[in-house]
Each structure stands twice: as C-alpha cells, then as structure tokens.
C-alpha atoms as a PDB file:
ATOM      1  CA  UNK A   1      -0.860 -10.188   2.292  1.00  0.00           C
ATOM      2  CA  UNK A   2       2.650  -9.637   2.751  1.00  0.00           C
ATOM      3  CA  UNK A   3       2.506  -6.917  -0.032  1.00  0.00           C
ATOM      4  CA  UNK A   4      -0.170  -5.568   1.368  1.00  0.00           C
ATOM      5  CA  UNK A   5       1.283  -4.928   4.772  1.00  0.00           C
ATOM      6  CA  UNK A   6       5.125  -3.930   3.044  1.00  0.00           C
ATOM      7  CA  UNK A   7       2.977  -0.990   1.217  1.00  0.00           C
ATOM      8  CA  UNK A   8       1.561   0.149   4.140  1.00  0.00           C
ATOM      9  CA  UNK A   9       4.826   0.402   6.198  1.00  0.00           C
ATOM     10  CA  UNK A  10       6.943   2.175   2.758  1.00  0.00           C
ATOM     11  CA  UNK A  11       3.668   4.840   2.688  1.00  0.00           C
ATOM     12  CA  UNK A  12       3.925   5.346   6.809  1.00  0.00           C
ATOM     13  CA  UNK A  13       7.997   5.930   6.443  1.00  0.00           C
ATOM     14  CA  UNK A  14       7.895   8.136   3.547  1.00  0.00           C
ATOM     15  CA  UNK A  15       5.116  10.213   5.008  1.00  0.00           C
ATOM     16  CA  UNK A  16       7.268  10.482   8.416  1.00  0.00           C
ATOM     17  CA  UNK A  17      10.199  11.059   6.566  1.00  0.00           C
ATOM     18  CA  UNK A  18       7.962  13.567   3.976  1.00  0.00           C
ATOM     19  CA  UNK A  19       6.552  15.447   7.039  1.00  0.00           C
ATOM     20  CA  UNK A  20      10.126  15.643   9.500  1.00  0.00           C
ATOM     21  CA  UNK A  21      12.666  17.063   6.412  1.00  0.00           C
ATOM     22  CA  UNK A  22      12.342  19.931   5.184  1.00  0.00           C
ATOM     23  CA  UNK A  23      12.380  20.434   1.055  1.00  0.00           C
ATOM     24  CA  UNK A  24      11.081  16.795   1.031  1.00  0.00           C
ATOM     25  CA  UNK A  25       7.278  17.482   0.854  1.00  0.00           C
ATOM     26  CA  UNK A  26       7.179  15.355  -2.233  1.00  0.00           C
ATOM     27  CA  UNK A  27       8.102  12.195  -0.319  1.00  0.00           C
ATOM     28  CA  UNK A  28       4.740  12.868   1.868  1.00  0.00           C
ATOM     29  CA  UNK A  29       2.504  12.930  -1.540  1.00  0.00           C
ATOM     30  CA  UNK A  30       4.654  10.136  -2.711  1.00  0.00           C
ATOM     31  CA  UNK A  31       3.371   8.029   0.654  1.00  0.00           C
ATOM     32  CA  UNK A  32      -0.095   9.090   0.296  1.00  0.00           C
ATOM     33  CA  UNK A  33      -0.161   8.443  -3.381  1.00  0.00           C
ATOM     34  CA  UNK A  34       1.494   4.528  -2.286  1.00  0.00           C
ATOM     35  CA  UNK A  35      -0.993   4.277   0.694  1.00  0.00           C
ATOM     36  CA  UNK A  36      -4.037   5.159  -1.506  1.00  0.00           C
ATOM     37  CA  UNK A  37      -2.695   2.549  -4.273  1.00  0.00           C
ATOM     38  CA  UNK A  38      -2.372   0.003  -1.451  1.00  0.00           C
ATOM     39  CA  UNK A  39      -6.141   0.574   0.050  1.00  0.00           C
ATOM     40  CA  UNK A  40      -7.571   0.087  -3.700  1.00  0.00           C
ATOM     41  CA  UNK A  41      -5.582  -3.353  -3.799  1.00  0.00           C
ATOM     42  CA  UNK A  42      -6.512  -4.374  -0.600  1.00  0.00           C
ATOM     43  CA  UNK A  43     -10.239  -4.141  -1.644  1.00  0.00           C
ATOM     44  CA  UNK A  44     -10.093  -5.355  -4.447  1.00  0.00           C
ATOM     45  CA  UNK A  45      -8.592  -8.607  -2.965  1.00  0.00           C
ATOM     46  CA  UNK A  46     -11.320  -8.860  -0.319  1.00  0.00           C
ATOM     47  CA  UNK A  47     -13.839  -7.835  -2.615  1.00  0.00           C
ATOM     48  CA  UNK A  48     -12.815 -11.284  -4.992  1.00  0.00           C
ATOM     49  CA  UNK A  49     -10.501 -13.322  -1.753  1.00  0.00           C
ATOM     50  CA  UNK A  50     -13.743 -15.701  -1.553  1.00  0.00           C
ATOM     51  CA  UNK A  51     -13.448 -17.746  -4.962  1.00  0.00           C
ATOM     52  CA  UNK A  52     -10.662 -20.170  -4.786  1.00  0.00           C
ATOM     53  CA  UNK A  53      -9.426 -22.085  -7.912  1.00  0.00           C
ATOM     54  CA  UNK A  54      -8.565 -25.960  -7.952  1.00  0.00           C
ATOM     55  CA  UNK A  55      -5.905 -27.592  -9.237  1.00  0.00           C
ATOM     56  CA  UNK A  56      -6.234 -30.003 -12.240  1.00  0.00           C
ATOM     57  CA  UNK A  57      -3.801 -32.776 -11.419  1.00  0.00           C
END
C-alpha cells in the first residue's frame, strides 16, 4: 500500500512540475506514464488482495 500511495504522489509532482516549467513537458508524460503504471498495480492487487497464504511452521 505504501508503494501504491508513494507512486501516486511521484506521478502528481512530476506532472505539476511537467505542467509549471517550461521545456520540461517530458516530466508531465513521465507522471502520466508512472500514474498509469501505478493504477494497473493497484488492480491487479485488489483484483487477487482476497487469497491469503499460511504459514507452514
């Protein structure tokens, strides 16, 4: 989850950062290219979050 959420927030600053600079336009792709990553992990955690290995002691 923490990954998750530290994804998000790197994607939001380099879009702000990608958006307020100019020349830096490829910083704004950059953050939509990490957000987009980060939404297809996030499903595919809740998609699979349900089954729960034990532990063999």
């Amino acid at each position: 989850m923490r990954l998750f959420l530290l994804l998000i927030i790197v994607a939001i600053v380099l879009g702000i950062i990608g958006f307020a600079v100019h020349g830096l336009f490829y910083l704004l792709v950059i953050g939509a290219l990490v957000l987009a990553v980060d939404l297809v992990y996030g499903a595919m955690r809740v998609r699979r979050g349900g089954r729960r290995h034990r532990r063999v002691r």
